[in-house]
Protein backbone atom coordinates (compact mmCIF):
# COMPACT_ATOMS: atom_id res chain seq x y z
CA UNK A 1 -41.51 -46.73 -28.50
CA UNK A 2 -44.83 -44.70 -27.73
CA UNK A 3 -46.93 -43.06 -30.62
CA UNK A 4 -45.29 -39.45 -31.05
CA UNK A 5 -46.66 -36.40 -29.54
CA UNK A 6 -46.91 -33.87 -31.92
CA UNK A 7 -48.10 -30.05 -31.36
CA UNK A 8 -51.66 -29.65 -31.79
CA UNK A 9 -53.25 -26.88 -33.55
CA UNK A 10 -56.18 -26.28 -32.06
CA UNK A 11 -58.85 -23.39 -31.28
CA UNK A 12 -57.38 -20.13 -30.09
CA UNK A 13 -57.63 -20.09 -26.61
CA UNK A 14 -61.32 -18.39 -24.88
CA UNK A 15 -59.65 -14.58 -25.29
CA UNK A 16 -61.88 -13.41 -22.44
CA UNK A 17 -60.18 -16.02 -20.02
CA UNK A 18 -56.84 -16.77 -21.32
CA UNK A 19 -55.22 -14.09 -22.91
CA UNK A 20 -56.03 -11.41 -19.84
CA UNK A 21 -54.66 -13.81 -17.68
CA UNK A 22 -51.67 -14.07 -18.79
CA UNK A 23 -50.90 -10.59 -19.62
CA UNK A 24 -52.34 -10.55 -15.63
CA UNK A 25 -49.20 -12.74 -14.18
CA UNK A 26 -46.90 -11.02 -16.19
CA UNK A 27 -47.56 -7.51 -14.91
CA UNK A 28 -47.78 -9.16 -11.10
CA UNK A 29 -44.38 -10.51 -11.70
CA UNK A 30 -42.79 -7.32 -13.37
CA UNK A 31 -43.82 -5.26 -10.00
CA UNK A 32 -41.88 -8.05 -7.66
CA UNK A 33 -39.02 -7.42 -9.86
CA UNK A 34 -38.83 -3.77 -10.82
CA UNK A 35 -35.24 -3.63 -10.59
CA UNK A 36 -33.63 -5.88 -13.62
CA UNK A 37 -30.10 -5.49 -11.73
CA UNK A 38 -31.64 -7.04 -8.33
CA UNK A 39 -33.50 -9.74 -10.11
CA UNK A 40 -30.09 -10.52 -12.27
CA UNK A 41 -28.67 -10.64 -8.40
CA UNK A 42 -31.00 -13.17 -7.43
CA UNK A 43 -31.35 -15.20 -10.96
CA UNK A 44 -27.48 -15.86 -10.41
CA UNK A 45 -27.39 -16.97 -6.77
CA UNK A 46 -30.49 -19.10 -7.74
CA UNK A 47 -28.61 -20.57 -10.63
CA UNK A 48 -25.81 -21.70 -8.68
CA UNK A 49 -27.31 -23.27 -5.86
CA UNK A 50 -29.17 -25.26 -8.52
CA UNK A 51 -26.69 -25.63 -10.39
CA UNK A 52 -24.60 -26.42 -6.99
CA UNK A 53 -26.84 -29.30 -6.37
CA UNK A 54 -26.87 -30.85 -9.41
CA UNK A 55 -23.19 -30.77 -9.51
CA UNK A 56 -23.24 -33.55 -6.42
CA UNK A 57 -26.87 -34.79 -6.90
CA UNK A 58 -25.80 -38.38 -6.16
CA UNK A 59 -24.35 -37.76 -3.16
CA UNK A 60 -27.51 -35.09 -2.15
CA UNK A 61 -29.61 -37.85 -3.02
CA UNK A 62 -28.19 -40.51 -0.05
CA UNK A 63 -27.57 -37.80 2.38
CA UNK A 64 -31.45 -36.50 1.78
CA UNK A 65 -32.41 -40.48 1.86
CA UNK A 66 -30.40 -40.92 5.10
CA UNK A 67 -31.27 -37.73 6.79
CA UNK A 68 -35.27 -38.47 6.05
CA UNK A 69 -34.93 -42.15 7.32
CA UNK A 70 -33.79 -40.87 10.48
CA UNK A 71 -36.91 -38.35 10.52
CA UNK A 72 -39.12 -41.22 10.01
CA UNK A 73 -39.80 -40.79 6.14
CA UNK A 74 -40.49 -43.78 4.36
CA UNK A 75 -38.29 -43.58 1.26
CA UNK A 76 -39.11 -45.05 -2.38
CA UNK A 77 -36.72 -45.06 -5.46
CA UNK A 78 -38.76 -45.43 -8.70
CA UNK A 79 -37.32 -45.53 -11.74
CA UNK A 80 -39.95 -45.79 -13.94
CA UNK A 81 -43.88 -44.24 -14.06
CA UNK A 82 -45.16 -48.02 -13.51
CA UNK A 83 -42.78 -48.62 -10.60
CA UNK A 84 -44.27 -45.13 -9.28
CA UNK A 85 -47.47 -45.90 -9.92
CA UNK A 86 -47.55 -49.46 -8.29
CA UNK A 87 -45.63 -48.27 -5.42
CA UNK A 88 -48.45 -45.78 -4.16
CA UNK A 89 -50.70 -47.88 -5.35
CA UNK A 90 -49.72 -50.19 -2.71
CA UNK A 91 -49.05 -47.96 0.00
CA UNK A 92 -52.81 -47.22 -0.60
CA UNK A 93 -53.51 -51.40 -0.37
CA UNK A 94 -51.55 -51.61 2.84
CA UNK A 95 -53.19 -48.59 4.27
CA UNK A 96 -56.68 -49.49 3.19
CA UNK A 97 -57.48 -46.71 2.06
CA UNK A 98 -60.01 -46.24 -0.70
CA UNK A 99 -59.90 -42.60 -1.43
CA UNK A 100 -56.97 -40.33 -1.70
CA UNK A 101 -57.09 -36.58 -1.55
CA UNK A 102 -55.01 -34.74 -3.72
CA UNK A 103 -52.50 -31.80 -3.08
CA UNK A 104 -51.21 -29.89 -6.45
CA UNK A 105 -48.31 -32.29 -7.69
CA UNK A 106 -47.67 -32.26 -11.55
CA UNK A 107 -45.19 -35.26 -10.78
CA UNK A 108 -48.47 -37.18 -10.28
CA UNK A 109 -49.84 -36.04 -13.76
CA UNK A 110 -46.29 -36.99 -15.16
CA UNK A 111 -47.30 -40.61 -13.96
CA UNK A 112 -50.97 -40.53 -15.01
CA UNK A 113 -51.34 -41.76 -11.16
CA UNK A 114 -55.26 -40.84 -11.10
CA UNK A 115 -56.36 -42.92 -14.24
CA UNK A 116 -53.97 -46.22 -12.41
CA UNK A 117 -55.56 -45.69 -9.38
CA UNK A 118 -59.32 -45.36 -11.26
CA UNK A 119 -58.59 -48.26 -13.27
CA UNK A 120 -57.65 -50.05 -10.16
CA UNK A 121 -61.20 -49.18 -7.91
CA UNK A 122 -59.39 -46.78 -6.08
CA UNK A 123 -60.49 -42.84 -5.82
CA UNK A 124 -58.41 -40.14 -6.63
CA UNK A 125 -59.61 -36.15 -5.94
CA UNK A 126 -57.84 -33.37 -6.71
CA UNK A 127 -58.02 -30.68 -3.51
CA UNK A 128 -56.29 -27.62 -5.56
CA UNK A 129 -59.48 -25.86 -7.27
CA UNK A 130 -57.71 -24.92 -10.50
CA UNK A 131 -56.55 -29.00 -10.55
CA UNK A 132 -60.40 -29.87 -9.15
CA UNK A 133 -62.07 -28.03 -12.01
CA UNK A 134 -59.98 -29.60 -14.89
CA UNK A 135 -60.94 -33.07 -12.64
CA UNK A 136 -64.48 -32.56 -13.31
CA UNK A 137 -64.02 -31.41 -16.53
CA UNK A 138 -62.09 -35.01 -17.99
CA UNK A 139 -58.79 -32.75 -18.66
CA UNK A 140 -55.89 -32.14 -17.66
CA UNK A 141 -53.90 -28.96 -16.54
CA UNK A 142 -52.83 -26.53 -19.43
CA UNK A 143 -50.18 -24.77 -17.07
CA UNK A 144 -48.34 -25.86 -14.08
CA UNK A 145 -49.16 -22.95 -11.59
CA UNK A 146 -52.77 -22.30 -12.54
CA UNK A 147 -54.00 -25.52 -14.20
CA UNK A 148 -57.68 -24.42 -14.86
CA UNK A 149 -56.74 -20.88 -16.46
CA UNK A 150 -57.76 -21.76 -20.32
CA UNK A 151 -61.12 -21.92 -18.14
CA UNK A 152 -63.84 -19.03 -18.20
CA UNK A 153 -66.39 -18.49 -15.56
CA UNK A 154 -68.80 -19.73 -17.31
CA UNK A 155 -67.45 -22.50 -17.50
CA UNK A 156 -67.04 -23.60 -14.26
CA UNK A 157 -70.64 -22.34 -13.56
CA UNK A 158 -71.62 -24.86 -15.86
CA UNK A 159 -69.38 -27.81 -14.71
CA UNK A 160 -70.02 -27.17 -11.02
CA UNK A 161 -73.89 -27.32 -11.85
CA UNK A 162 -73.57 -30.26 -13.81
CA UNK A 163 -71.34 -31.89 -11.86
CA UNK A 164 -72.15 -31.26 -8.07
CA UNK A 165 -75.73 -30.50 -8.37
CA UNK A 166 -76.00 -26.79 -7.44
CA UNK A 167 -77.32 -24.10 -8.89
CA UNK A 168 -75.76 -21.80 -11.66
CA UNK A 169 -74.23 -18.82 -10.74
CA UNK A 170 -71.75 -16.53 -12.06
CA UNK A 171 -70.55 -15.51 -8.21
CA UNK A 172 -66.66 -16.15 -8.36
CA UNK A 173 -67.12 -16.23 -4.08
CA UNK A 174 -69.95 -18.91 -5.14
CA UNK A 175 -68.36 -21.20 -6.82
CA UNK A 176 -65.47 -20.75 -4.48
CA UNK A 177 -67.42 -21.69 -1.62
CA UNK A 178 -69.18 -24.19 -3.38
CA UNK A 179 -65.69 -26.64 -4.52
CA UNK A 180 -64.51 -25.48 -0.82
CA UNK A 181 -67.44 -26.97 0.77
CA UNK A 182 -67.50 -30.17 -1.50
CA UNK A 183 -63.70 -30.41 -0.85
CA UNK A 184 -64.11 -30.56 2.77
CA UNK A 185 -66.16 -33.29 3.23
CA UNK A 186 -63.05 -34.90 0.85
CA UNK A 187 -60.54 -34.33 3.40
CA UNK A 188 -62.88 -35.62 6.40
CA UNK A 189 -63.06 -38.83 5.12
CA UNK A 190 -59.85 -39.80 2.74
CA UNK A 191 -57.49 -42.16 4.35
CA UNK A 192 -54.33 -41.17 2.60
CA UNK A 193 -52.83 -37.87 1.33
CA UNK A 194 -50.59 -36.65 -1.98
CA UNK A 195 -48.62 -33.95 -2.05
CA UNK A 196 -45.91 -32.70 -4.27
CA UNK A 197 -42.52 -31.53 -3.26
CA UNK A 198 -41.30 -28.03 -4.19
CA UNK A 199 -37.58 -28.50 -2.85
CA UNK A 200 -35.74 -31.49 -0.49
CA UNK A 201 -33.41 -30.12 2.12
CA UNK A 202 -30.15 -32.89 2.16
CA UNK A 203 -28.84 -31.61 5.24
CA UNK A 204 -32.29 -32.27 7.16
CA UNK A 205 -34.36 -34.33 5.63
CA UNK A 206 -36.90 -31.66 4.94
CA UNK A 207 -39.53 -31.44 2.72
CA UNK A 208 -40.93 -27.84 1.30
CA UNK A 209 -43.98 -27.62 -0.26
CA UNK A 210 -45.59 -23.81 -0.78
CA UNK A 211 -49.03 -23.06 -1.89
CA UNK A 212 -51.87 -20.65 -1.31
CA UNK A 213 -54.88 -22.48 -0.90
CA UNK A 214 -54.50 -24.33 2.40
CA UNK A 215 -55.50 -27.85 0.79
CA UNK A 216 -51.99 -28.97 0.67
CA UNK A 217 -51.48 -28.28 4.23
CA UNK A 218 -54.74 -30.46 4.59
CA UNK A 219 -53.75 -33.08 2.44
CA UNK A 220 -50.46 -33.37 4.24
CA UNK A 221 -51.89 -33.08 7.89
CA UNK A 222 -55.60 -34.61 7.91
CA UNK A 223 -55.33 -37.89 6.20
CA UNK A 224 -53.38 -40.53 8.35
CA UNK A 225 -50.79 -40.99 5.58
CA UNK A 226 -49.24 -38.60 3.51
CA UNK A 227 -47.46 -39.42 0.41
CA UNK A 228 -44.95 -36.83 -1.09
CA UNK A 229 -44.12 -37.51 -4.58
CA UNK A 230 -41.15 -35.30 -6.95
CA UNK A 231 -38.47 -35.83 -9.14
CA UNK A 232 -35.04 -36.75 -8.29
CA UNK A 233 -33.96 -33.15 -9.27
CA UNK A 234 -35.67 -31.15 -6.61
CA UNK A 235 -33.18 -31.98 -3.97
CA UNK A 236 -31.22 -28.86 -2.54
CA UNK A 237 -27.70 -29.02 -0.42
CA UNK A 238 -29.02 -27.04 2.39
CA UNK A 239 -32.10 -25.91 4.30
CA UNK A 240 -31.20 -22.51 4.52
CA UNK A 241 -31.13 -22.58 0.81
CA UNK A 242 -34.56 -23.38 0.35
CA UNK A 243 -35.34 -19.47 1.02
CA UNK A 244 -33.44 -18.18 -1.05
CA UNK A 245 -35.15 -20.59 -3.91
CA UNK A 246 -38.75 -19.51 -2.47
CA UNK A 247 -37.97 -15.63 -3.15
CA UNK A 248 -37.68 -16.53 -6.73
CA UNK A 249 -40.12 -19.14 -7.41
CA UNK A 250 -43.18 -17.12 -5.81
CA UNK A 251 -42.25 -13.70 -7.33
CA UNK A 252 -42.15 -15.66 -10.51
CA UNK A 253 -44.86 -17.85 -10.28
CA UNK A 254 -47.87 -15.94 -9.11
CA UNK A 255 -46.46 -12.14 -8.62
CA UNK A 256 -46.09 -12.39 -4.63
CA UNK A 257 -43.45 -11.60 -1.98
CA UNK A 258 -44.12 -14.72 -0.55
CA UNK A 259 -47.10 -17.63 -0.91
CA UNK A 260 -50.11 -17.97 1.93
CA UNK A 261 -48.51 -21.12 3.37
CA UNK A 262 -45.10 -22.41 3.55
CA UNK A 263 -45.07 -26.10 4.20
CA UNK A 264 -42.09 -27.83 6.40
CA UNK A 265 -42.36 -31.64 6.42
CA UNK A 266 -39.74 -33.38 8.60
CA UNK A 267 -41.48 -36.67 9.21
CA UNK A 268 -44.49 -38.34 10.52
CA UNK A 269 -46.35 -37.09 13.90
CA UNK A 270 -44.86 -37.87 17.35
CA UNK A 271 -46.53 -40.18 20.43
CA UNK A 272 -47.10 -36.86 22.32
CA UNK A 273 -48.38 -35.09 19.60
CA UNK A 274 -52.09 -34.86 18.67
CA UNK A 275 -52.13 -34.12 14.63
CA UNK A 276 -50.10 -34.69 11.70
CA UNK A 277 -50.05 -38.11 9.84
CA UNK A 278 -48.94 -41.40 11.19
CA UNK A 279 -47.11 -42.05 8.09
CA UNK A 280 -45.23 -40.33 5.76
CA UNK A 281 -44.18 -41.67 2.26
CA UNK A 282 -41.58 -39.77 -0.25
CA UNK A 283 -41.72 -41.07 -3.84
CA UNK A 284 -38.66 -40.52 -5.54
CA UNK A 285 -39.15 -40.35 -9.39
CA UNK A 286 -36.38 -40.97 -12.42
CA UNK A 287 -38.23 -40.85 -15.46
CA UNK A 288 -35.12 -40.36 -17.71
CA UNK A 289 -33.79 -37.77 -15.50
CA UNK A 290 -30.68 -39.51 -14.98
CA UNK A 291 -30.16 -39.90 -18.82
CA UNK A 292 -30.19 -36.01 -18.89
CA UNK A 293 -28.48 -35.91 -15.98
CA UNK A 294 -25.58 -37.19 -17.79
CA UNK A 295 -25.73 -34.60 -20.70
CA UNK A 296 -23.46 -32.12 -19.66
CA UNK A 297 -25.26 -29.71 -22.08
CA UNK A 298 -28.95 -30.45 -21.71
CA UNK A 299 -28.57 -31.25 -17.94
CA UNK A 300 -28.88 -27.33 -17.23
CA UNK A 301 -32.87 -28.41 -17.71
CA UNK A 302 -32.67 -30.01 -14.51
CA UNK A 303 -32.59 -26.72 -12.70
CA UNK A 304 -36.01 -25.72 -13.32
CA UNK A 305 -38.05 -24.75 -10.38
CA UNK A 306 -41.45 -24.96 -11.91
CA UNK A 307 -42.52 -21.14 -11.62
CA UNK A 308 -44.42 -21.17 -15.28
CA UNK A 309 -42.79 -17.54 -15.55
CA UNK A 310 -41.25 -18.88 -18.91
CA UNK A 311 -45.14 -20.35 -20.37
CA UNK A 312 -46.80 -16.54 -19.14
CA UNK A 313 -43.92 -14.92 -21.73
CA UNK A 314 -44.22 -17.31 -24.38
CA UNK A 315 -45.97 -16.09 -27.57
CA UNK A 316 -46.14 -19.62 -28.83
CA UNK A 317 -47.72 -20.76 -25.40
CA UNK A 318 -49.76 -17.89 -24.88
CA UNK A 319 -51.14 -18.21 -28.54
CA UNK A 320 -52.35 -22.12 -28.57
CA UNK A 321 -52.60 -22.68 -25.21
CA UNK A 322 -51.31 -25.76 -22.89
CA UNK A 323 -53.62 -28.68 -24.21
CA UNK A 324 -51.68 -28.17 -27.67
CA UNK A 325 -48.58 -29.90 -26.34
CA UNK A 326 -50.32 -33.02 -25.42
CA UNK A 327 -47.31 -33.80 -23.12
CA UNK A 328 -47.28 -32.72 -19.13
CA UNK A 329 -45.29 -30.01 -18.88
CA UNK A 330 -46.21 -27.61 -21.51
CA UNK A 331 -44.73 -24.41 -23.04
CA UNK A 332 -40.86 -23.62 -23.40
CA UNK A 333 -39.94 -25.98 -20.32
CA UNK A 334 -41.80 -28.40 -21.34
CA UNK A 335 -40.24 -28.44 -25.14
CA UNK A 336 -36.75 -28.90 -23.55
CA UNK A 337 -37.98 -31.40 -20.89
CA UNK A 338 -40.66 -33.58 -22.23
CA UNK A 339 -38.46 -34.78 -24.95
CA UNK A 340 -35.92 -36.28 -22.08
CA UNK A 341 -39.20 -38.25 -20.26
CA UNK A 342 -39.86 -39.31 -23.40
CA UNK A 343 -38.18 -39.71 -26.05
CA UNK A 344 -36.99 -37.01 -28.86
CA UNK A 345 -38.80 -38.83 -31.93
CA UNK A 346 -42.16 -38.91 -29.71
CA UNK A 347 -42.14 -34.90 -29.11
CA UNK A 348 -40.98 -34.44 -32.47
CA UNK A 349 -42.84 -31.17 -33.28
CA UNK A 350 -41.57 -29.53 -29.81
CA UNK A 351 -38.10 -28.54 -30.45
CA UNK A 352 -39.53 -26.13 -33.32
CA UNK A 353 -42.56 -24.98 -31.87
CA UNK A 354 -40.78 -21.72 -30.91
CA UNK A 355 -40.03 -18.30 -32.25
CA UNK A 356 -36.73 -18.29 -30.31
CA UNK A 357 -37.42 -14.54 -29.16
CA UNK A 358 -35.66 -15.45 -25.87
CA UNK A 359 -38.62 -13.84 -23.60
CA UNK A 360 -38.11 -17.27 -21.52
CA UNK A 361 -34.87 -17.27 -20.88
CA UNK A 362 -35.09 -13.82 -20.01
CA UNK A 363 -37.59 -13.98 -17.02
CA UNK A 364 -36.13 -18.01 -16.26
CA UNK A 365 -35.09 -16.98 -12.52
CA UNK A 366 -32.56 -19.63 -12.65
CA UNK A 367 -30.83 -18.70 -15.94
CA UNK A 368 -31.91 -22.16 -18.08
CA UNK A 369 -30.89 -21.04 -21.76
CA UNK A 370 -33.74 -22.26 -23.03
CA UNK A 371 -33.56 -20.98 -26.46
CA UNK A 372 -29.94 -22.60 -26.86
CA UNK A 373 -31.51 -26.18 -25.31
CA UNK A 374 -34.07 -25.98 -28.49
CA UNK A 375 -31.19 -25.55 -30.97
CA UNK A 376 -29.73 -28.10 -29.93
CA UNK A 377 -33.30 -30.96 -29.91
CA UNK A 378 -33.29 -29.19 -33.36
CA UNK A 379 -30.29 -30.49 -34.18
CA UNK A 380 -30.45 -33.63 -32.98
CA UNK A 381 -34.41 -34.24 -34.76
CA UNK A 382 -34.76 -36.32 -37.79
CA UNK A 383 -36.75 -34.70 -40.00
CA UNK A 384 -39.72 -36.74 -42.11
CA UNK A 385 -38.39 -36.71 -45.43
CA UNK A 386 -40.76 -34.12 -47.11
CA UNK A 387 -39.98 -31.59 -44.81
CA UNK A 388 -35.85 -32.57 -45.39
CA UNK A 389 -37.27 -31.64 -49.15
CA UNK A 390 -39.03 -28.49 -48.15
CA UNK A 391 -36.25 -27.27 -46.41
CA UNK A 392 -33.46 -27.85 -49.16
CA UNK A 393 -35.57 -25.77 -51.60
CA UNK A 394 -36.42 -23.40 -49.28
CA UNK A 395 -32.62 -22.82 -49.17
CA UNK A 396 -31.98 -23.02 -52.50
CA UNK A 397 -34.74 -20.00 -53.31
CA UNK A 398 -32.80 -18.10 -51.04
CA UNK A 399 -29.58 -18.55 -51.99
CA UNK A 400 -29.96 -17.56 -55.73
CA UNK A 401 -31.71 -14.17 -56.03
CA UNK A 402 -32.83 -14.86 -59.55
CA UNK A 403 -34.89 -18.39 -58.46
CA UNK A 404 -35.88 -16.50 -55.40
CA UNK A 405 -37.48 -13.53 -57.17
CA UNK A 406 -38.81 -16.17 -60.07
CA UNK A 407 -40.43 -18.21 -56.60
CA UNK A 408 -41.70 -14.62 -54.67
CA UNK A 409 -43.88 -13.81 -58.25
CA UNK A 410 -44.83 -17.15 -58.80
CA UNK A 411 -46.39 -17.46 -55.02
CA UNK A 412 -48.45 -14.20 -55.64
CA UNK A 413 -49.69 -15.63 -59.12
CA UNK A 414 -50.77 -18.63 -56.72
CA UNK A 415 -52.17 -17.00 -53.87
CA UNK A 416 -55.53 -17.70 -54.38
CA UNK A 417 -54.88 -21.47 -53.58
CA UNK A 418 -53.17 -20.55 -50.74
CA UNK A 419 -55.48 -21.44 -48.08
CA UNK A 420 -55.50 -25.05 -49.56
CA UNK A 421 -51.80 -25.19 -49.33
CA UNK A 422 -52.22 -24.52 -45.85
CA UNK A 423 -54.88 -27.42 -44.08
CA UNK A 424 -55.85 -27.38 -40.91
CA UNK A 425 -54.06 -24.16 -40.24
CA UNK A 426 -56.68 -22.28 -42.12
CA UNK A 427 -59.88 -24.68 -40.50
CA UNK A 428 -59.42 -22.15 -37.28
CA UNK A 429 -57.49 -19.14 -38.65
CA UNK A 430 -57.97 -17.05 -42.19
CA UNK A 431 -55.23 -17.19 -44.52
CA UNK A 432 -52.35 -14.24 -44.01
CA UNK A 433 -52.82 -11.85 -46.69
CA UNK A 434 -49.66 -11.94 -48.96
CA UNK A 435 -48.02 -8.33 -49.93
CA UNK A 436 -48.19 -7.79 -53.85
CA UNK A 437 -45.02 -5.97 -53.59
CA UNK A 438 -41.94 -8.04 -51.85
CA UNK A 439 -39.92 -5.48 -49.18
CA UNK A 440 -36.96 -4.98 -51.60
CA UNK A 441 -39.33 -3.49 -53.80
CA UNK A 442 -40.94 -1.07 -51.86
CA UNK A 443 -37.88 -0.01 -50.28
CA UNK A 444 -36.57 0.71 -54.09
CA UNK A 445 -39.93 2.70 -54.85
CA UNK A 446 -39.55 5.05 -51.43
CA UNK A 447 -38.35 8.70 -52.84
CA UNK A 448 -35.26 9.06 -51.80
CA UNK A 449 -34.65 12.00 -49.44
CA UNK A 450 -31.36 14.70 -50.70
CA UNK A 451 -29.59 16.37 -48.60
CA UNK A 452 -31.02 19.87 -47.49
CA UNK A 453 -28.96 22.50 -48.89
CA UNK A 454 -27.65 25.08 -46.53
CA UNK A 455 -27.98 22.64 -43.63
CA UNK A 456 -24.97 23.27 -41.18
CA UNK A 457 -21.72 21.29 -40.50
């Protein structure tokens, strides 16, 4: 068993960066969906083609393998991160290749794929500029759509000057230019290409990929191999359903209609045509998706489409950030997820690292109930046995009014120690101010308003 991964409490997030940003997506995605019938419309049909696919994702899975075969895609099964991992690492042997040029996949950070291939002599660049930045900076994404966004501007300033030896400037075009320019000379000269995979057509073999940068495109198309790498989940019944999928996922994702490029992969380049790579590589990855594949309940988790819609709503998320997890996929997805890649006693603080206001499963545009998923990791945790303690007096205060108002005066006597009590909460935060007065007793002391006499019947 790995060493548990429990919620960090960290810093509050840079305010001037984070908090704006967020608040940013989530009026960008409220204008794509003013209509809360239409987007009900669309949540459903989304949630049962997913659902649809998951129903017969065996079968998907061997018509998808047979139907990409025939296209020319090499096809990999791995079961586990280090069969992953070893598999591109020697598709990157055969191809002697030395470099590989990145495309936004968080399947890749799921496998820890750039610190194997690093450890192995072998270079790995991220070509996305949020997933570039947090490259530089020795981290790793804190959201799945925009991985550098607990990031100021100054920050970047500072990493691109230290970094890439340029000057310092505050010029958002600037630095733009400046990781375009650096990443160019990347995609010249890498011999192999990642991508990840935003949705696997059975019927055709197809692989979708959208983005709005252009460097998956490149990363696909300039290197002489490309390697696609997703979970086992992302496989759809049809191509025509892919569209249908898209409409959701980009409205939710970034706020728009539709995402600068839409990326069709069938296979590798043809003898009489002049670009595209020689060979192309799909990667798929089980990671203890099949064991929650076979949980009828928990399975619905499986039909998550990656938008980050649910993270952008999330007071918890929005409040301590993405590094706080300390797993991959971060925020309310990731708390019903991560457990599943891992294990439930090595996420143990995720399943009740929510306020269970329902915001995610509210704007989820495939319907996952999140909030009933986390009920049910709760109720499957083991709890360390002073909290099993803390909790059995905690209901025994409340279930005898008499101990409970004895407890309620005896925690105001002790306030002043309160910030003790409370550890490394209080090391970032100050200590909530406790009411003298509980809310029983101010409702009691509230005059009490009579009838007005006269008033009519």
């Amino acid at each position: 068993m790995t060493e548990a991964t429990p919620i960090r409490i960290l810093d509050n997030p840079r305010e001037p960066s984070f908090r704006p940003a967020m608040d940013y997506l989530i009026d960008k995605r409220a204008q794509q969906f003013p209509d809360s019938d239409d987007f009900e419309r669309l949540r459903v049909q989304s949630k049962q083609l997913k659902q649809a696919a998951l129903s017969n994702l065996p079968a998907l899975l061997e018509q998808a393998e047979a139907a990409m075969v025939a296209n020319g895609i090499q096809v990999h099964w791995a079961e586990t991160i280090e069969e992953a991992q070893a598999t591109i690492h020697q598709i990157m042997l055969d191809t002697q290749a030395t470099t590989m040029v990145k495309g936004k996949s968080m399947v890749s950070e799921e496998i820890y794929l750039n610190h194997h291939l690093e450890a192995h002599g072998l270079r790995a660049v991220e070509t996305d500029m949020g997933e570039f930045i947090v490259q530089l900076a020795g981290e790793t994404p804190s959201h799945i759509i925009m991985p550098a966004i607990h990031k100021s501007k100054e920050d970047i300033a500072a990493l691109f000057q230290a970094h890439l030896d340029v000057p310092y400037t505050l010029d958002v075009d600037e630095l733009i230019a400046i990781g375009r320019e650096q990443l160019r000379t990347e995609f010249e000269q890498a011999g192999i290409g990642l991508s990840g995979v935003n949705f696997i057509a059975a019927d055709t073999g197809t692989l979708c990929l959208v983005e709005n940068e252009g460097n998956g495109r490149l990363s696909t198309t300039a290197p002489d191999v490309h390697v696609a790498i997703t979970g086992i989940e992302k496989v759809v019944a049809h191509l025509a359903d892919v569209p249908k999928l898209i409409r959701v996922l980009t409205r939710s994702a970034t706020g728009q209609p539709i995402t600068t490029y839409v990326n069709w992969i069938h296979g590798p380049r043809k003898p009489e045509e002049r670009d595209g790579p020689r060979a192309v590589h799909l990667v798929l990855l089980d990671n203890g998706r099949s064991q929650l594949y076979q949980k009828e309940r928990q399975q619905e988790s499986l039909q998550c489409i990656r938008c980050g819609a649910c993270m952008n709503h999330c007071p918890v998320y929005t409040r301590i950030g993405g590094h706080a997890y300390n797993t991959t996929y971060p925020g309310p997805i990731g708390k019903i997820l991560s457990p599943h890649l891992t294990s439930l006693p090595d996420t143990p603080d995720h399943p009740k690292a929510s306020t269970l206001c329902g915001a995610c499963h509210t704007v989820c545009p495939v319907g996952i109930p999140i909030t009933d998923l986390l009920l049910d990791h709760r109720a499957q945790a083991t709890l360390p046995r002073r909290e099993q303690w803390i909790w059995r007096f905690w209901s025994m205060f409340n279930r005898h009014p008499r101990v409970y108002r004895m407890s309620l005066g005896l925690m105001l006597r002790l306030y002043p120690l309160l910030p003790k009590w409370l550890g490394g909460w209080t090391r970032h935060r100050a200590a909530p101010a406790l009411s003298h007065q509980s809310l029983g007793q101010k409702m009691a002391a509230r005059p009490k308003k009579g009838v007005q006499s006269g008033a009519a019947s």
